[in-house]
Protein backbone atom coordinates (compact mmCIF):
# COMPACT_ATOMS: atom_id res chain seq x y z
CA UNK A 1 -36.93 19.16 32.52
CA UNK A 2 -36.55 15.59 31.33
CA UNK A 3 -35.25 14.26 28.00
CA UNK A 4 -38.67 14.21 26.94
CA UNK A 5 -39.99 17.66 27.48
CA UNK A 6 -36.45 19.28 26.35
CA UNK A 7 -36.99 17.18 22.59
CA UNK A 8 -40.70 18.97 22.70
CA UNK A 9 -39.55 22.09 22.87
CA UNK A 10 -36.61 22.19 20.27
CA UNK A 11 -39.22 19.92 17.87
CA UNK A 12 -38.80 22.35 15.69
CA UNK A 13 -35.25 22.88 15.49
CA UNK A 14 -34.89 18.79 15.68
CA UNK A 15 -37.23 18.63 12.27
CA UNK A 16 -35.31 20.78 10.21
CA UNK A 17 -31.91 19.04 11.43
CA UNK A 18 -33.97 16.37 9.43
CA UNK A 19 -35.25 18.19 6.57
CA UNK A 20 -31.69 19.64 6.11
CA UNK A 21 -29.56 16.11 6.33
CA UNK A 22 -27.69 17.33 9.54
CA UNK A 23 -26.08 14.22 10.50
CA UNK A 24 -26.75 14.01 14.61
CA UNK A 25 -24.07 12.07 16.31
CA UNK A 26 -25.43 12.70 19.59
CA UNK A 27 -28.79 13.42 20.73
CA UNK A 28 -28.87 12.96 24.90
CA UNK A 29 -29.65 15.23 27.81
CA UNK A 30 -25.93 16.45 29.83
CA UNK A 31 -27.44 17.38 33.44
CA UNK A 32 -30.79 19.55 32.52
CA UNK A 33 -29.36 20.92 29.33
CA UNK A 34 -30.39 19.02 25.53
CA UNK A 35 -27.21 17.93 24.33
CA UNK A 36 -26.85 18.24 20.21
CA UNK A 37 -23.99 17.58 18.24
CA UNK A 38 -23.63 16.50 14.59
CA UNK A 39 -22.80 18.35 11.04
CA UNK A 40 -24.23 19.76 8.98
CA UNK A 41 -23.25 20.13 4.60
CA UNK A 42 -22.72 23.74 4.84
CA UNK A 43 -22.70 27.19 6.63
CA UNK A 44 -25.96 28.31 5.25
CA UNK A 45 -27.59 24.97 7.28
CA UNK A 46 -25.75 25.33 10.09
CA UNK A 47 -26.43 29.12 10.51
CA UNK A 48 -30.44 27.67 9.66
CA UNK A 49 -30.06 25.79 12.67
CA UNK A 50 -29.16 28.24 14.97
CA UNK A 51 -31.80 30.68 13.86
CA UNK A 52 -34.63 27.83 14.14
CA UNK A 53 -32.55 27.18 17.95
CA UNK A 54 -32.84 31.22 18.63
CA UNK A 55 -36.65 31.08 17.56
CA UNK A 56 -37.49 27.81 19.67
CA UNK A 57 -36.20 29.80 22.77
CA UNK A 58 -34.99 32.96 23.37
CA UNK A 59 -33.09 32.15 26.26
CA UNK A 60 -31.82 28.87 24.95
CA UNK A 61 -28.35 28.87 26.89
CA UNK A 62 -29.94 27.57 30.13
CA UNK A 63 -31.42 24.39 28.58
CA UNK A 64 -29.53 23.64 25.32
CA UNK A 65 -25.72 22.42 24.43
CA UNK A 66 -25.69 22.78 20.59
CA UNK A 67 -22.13 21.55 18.68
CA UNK A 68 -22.39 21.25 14.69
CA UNK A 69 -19.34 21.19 12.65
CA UNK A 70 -19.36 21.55 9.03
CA UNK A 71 -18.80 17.88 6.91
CA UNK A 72 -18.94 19.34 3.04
CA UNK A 73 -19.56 15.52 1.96
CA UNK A 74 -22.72 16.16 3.83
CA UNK A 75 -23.97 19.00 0.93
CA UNK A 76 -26.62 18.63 -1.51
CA UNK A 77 -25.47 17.95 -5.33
CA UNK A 78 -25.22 21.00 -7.41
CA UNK A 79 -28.20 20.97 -10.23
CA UNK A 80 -26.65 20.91 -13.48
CA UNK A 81 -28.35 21.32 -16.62
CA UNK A 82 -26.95 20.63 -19.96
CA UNK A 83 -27.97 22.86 -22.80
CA UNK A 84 -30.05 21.50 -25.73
CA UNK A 85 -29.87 22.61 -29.12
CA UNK A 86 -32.24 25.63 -29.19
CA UNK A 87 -31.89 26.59 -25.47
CA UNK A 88 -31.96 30.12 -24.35
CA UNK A 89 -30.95 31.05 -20.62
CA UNK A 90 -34.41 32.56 -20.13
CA UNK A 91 -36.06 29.04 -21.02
CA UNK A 92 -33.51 27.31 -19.02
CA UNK A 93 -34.54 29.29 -16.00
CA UNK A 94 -38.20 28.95 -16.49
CA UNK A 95 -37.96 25.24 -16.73
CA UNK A 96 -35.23 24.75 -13.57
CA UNK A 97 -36.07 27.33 -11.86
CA UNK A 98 -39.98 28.04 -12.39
CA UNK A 99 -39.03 31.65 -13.69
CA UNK A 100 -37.32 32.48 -17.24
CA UNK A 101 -36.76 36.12 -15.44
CA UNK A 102 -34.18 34.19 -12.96
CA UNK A 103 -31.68 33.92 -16.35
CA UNK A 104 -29.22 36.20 -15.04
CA UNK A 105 -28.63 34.21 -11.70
CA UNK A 106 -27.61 31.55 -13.75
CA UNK A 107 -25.36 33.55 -16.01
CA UNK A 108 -23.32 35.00 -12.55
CA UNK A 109 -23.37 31.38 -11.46
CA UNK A 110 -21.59 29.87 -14.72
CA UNK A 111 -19.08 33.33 -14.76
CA UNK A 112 -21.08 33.53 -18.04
CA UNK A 113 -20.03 37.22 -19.46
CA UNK A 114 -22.64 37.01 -22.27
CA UNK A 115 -25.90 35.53 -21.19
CA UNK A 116 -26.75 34.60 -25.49
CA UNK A 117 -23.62 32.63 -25.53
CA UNK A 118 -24.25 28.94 -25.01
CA UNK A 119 -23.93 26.13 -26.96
CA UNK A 120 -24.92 22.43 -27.39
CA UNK A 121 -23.32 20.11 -24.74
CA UNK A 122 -22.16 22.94 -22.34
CA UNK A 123 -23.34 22.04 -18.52
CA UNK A 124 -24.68 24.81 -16.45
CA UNK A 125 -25.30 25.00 -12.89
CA UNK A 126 -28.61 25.92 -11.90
CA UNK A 127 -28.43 28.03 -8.27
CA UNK A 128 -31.30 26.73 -5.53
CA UNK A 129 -32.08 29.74 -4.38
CA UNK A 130 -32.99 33.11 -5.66
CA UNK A 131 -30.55 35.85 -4.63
């Protein structure tokens, strides 16, 4: 396979190394293998990668080199949010998150031990993802 035909077949594992921010610092075929290496902002994108690699090809040791390190400068922001006079966790997580239900995700992820108790000023983070 040429350089060509070995981008087409990890497309899909080459557009979410986009979507994600994976910063490539090579992108070249090494003999008949796709050659890949760059970092990524975290473990949870890396380990993304490698699941979209094990979908794109079963057997992808015969035609793929993949080597991604982990650059934390790399990582999205945390989303903050800082709490209004009249804010309640459960309208905090309906606005940020789409779901006032969410609330208690973003109590665990401020170590908050009562979810009632917050106050003008205070920043929270807001997690991306539902757990």
């Amino acid at each position: 396979m040429d350089l060509a035909q070995l981008k087409l077949q990890y497309q899909s594992v080459l557009n979410l190394i986009a979507i994600k921010g994976v910063r490539l610092a090579n992108l070249h075929q090494e003999g008949t293998k796709l050659f890949i290496k760059g970092a990524a902002g975290t473990e949870d994108v890396k380990n993304e990668i490698w699941n979209q690699i094990e979908l794109a090809e079963a057997n992808w040791e015969s035609d793929l080199i993949c080597d991604l390190s982990i650059d934390p400068s790399l990582a999205p922001p945390q989303k903050t949010y800082t709490v209004k006079m009249g804010d309640t966790l459960f309208a905090i997580a309906k606005e940020t998150m789409g779901n006032g239900n969410l609330y208690p995700q973003i109590a665990k992820a401020n170590n908050l031990p009562n979810a009632d108790l917050i106050h003008p000023g205070d920043v929270l983070i807001i997690p991306d993802s539902v757990s």
